[in-house]
C-alpha atoms as a PDB file:
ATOM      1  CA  UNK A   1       0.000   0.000   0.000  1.00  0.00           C
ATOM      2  CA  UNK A   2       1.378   3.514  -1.007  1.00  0.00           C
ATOM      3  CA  UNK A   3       1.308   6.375   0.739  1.00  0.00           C
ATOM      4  CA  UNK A   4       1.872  10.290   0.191  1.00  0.00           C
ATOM      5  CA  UNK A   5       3.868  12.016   2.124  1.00  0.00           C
ATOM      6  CA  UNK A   6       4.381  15.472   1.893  1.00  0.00           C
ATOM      7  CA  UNK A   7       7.793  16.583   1.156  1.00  0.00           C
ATOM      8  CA  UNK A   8       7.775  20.552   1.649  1.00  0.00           C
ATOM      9  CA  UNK A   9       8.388  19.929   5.796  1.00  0.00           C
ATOM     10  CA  UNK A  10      10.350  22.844   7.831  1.00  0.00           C
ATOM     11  CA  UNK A  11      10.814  21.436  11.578  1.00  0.00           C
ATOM     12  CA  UNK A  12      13.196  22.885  13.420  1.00  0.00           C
ATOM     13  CA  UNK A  13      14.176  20.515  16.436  1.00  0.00           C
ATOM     14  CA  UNK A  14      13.393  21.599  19.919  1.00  0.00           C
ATOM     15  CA  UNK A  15      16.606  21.885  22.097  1.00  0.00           C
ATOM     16  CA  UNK A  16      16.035  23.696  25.764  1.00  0.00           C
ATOM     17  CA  UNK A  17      12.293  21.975  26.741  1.00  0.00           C
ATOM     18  CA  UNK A  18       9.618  23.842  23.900  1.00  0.00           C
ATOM     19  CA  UNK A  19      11.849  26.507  22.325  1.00  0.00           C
ATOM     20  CA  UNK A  20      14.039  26.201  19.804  1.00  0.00           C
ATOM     21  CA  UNK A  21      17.946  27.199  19.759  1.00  0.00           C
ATOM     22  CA  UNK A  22      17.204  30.271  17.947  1.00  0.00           C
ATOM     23  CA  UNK A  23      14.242  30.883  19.957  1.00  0.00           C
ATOM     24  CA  UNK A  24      16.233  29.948  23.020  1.00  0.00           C
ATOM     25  CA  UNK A  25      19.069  32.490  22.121  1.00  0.00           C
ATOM     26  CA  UNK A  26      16.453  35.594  21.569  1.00  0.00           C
ATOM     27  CA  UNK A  27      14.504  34.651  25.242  1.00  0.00           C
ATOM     28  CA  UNK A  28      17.875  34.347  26.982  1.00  0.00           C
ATOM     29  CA  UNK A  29      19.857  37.454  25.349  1.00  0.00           C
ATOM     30  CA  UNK A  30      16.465  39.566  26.711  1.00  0.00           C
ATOM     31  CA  UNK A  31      16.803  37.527  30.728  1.00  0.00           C
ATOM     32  CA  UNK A  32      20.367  38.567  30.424  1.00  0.00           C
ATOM     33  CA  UNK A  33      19.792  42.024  29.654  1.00  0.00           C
ATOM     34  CA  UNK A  34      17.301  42.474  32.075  1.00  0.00           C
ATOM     35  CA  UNK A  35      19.041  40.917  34.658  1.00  0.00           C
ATOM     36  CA  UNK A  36      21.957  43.659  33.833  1.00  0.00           C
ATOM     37  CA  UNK A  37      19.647  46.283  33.803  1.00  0.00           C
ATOM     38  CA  UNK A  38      18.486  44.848  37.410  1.00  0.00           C
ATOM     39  CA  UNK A  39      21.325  45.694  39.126  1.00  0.00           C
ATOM     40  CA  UNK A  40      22.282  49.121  37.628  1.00  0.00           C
ATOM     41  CA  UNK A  41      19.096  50.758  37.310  1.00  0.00           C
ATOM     42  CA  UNK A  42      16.643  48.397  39.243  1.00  0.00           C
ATOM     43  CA  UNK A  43      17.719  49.319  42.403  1.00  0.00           C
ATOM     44  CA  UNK A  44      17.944  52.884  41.924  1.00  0.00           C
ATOM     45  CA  UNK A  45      14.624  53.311  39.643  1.00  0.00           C
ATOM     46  CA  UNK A  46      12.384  50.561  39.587  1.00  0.00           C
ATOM     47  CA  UNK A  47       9.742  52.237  37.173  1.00  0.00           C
ATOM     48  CA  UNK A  48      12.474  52.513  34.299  1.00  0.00           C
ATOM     49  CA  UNK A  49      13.753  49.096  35.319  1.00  0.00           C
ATOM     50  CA  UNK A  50      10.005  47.460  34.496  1.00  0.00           C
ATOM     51  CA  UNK A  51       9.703  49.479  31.477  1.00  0.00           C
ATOM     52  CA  UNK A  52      13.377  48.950  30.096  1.00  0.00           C
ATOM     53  CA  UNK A  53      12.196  44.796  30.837  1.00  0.00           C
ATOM     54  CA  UNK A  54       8.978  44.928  29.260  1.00  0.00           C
ATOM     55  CA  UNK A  55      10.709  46.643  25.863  1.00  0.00           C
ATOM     56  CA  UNK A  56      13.101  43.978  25.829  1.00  0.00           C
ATOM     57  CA  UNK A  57      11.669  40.785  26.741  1.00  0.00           C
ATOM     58  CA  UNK A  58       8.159  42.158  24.754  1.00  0.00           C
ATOM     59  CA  UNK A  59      11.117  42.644  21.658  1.00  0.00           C
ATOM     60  CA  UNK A  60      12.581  39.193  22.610  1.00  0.00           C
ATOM     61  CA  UNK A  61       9.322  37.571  22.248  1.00  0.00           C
ATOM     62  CA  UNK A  62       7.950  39.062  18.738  1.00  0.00           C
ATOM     63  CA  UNK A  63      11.474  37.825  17.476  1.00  0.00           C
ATOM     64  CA  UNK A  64      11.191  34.534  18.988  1.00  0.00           C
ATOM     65  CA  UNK A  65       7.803  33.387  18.509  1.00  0.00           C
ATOM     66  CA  UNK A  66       5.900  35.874  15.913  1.00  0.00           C
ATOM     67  CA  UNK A  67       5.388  33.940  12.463  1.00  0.00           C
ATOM     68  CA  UNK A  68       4.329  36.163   8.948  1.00  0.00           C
ATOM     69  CA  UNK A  69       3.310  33.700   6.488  1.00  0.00           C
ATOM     70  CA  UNK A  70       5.221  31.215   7.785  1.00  0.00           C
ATOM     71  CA  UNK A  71       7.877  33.044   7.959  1.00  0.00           C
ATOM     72  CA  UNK A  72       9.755  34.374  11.226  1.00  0.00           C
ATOM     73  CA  UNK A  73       9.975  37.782  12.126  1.00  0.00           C
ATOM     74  CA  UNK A  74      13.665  38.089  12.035  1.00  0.00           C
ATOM     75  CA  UNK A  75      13.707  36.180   8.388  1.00  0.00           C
ATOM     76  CA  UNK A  76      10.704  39.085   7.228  1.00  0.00           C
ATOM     77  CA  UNK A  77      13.270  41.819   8.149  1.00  0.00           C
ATOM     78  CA  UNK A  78      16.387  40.838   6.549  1.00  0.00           C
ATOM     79  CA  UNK A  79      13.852  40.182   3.329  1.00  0.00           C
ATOM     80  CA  UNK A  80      12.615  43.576   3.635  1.00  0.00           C
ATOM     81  CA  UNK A  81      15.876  45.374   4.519  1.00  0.00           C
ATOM     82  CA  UNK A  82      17.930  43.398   1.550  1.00  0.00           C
ATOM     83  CA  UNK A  83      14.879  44.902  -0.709  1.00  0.00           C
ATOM     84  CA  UNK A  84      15.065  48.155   0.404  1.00  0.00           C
ATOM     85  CA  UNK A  85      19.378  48.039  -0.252  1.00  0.00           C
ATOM     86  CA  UNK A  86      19.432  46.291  -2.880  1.00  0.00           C
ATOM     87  CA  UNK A  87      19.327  47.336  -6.586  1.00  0.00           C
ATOM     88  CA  UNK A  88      16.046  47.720  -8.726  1.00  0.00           C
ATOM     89  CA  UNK A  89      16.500  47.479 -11.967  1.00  0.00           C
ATOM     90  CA  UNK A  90      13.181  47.160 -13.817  1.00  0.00           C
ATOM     91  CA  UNK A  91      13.302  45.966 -17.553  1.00  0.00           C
ATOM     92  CA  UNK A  92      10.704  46.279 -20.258  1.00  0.00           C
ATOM     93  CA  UNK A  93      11.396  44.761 -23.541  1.00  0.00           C
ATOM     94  CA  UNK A  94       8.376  45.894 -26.216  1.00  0.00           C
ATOM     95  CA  UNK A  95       8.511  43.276 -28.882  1.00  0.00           C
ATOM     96  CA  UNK A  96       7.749  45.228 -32.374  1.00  0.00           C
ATOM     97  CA  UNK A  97       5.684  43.459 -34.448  1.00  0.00           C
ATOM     98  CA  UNK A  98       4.352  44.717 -38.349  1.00  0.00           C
ATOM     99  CA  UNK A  99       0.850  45.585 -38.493  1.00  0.00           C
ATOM    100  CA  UNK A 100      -1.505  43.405 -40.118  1.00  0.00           C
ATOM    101  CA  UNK A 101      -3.441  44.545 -43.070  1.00  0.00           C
ATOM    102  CA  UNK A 102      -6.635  42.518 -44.019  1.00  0.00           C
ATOM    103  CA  UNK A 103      -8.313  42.944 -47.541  1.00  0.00           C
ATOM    104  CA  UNK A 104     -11.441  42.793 -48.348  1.00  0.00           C
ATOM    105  CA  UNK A 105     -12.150  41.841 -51.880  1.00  0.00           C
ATOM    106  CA  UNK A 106     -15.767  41.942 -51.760  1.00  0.00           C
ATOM    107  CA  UNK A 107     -18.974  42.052 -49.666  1.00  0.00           C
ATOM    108  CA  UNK A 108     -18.735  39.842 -47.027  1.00  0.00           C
ATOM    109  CA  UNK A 109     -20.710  36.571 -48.064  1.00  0.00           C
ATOM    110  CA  UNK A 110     -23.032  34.366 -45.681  1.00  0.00           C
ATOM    111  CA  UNK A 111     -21.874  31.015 -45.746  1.00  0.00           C
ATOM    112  CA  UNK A 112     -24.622  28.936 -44.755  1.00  0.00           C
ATOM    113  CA  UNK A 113     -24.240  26.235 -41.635  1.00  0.00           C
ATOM    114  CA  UNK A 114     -23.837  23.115 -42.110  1.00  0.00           C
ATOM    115  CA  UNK A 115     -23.505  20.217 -39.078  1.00  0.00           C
ATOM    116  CA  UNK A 116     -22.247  21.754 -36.165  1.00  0.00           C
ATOM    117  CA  UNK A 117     -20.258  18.752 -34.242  1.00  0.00           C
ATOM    118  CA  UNK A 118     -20.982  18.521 -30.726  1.00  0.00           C
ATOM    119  CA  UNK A 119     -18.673  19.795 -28.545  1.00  0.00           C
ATOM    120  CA  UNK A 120     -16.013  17.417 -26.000  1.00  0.00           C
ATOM    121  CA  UNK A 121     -16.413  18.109 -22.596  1.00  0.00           C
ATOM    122  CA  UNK A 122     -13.254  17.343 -20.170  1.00  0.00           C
ATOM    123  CA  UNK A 123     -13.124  15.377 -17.432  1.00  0.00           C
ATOM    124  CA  UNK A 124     -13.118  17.140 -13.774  1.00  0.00           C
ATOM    125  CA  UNK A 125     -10.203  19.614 -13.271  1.00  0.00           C
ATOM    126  CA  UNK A 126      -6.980  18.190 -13.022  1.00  0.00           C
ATOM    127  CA  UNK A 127      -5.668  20.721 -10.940  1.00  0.00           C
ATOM    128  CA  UNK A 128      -5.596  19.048  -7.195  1.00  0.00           C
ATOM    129  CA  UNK A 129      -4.386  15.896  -8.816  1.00  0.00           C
ATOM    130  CA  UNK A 130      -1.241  17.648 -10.279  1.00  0.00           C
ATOM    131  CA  UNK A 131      -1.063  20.110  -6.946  1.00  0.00           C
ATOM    132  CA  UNK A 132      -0.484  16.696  -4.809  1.00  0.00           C
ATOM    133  CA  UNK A 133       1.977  15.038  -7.223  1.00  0.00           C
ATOM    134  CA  UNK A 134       4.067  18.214  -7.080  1.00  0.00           C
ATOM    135  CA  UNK A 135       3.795  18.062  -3.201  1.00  0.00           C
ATOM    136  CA  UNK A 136       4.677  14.097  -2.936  1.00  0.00           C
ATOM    137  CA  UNK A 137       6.958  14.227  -6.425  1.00  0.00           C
ATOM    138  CA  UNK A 138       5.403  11.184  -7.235  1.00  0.00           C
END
């Protein structure tokens, strides 16, 4: 018995207990940084302390865990900073063709109808069938 398996899988492997090592790196760069910020501002202002923390780890988490389209956040701003660096160059090619002259010799002539052929109809769309042999490259 065959069966399709999809072949288009990103998993990345979970290291330290649900998060990822990239997730893992983000979360602890923002404890580490708060925990600096602990002892030379915390004890002196504890209002700027919280609100230095919540930027962070608030930071930390939208780089860790937010997804846009599938794709990470980190991943979305590298695409959109190499866009806005990178060159645009934007080509259009007009293809020159002759124009066509048609002729009429005469007064256009009714031809009259003879057996139309009944027309094929084709089977269902093919399109999911081809969509899920692309996906299992079968």
């Amino acid at each position: 018995m065959q069966f399709t398996v999809p072949q288009f899988i990103e998993h990345d492997p979970k290291i330290f207990g649900p998060l990822t090592f990239r997730q893992s790196i983000f979360v602890g760069i923002a404890l580490a940084g708060c925990f600096i910020f602990y002892f030379t501002i915390g004890k002196t202002n504890l209002l700027l302390f919280i609100f230095i923390s919540a930027i962070l780890l608030g930071t930390a988490g939208a780089l860790a865990f937010v997804k846009i389209n599938g794709r990470s956040l980190p991943v979305v701003f590298m695409n959109i900073f190499s866009f806005s660096i990178g060159p645009k160059l934007y080509i259009w090619k007009k293809k020159e063709m002759a124009p066509k002259f048609i002729k009429r010799a005469g007064p256009l002539k009714i031809e009259e109808k003879e057996e139309t052929k009944s027309l094929r109809f084709a089977e269902k769309s093919r399109l999911k069938k081809l969509s899920n042999q692309i996906e299992t490259k079968i």
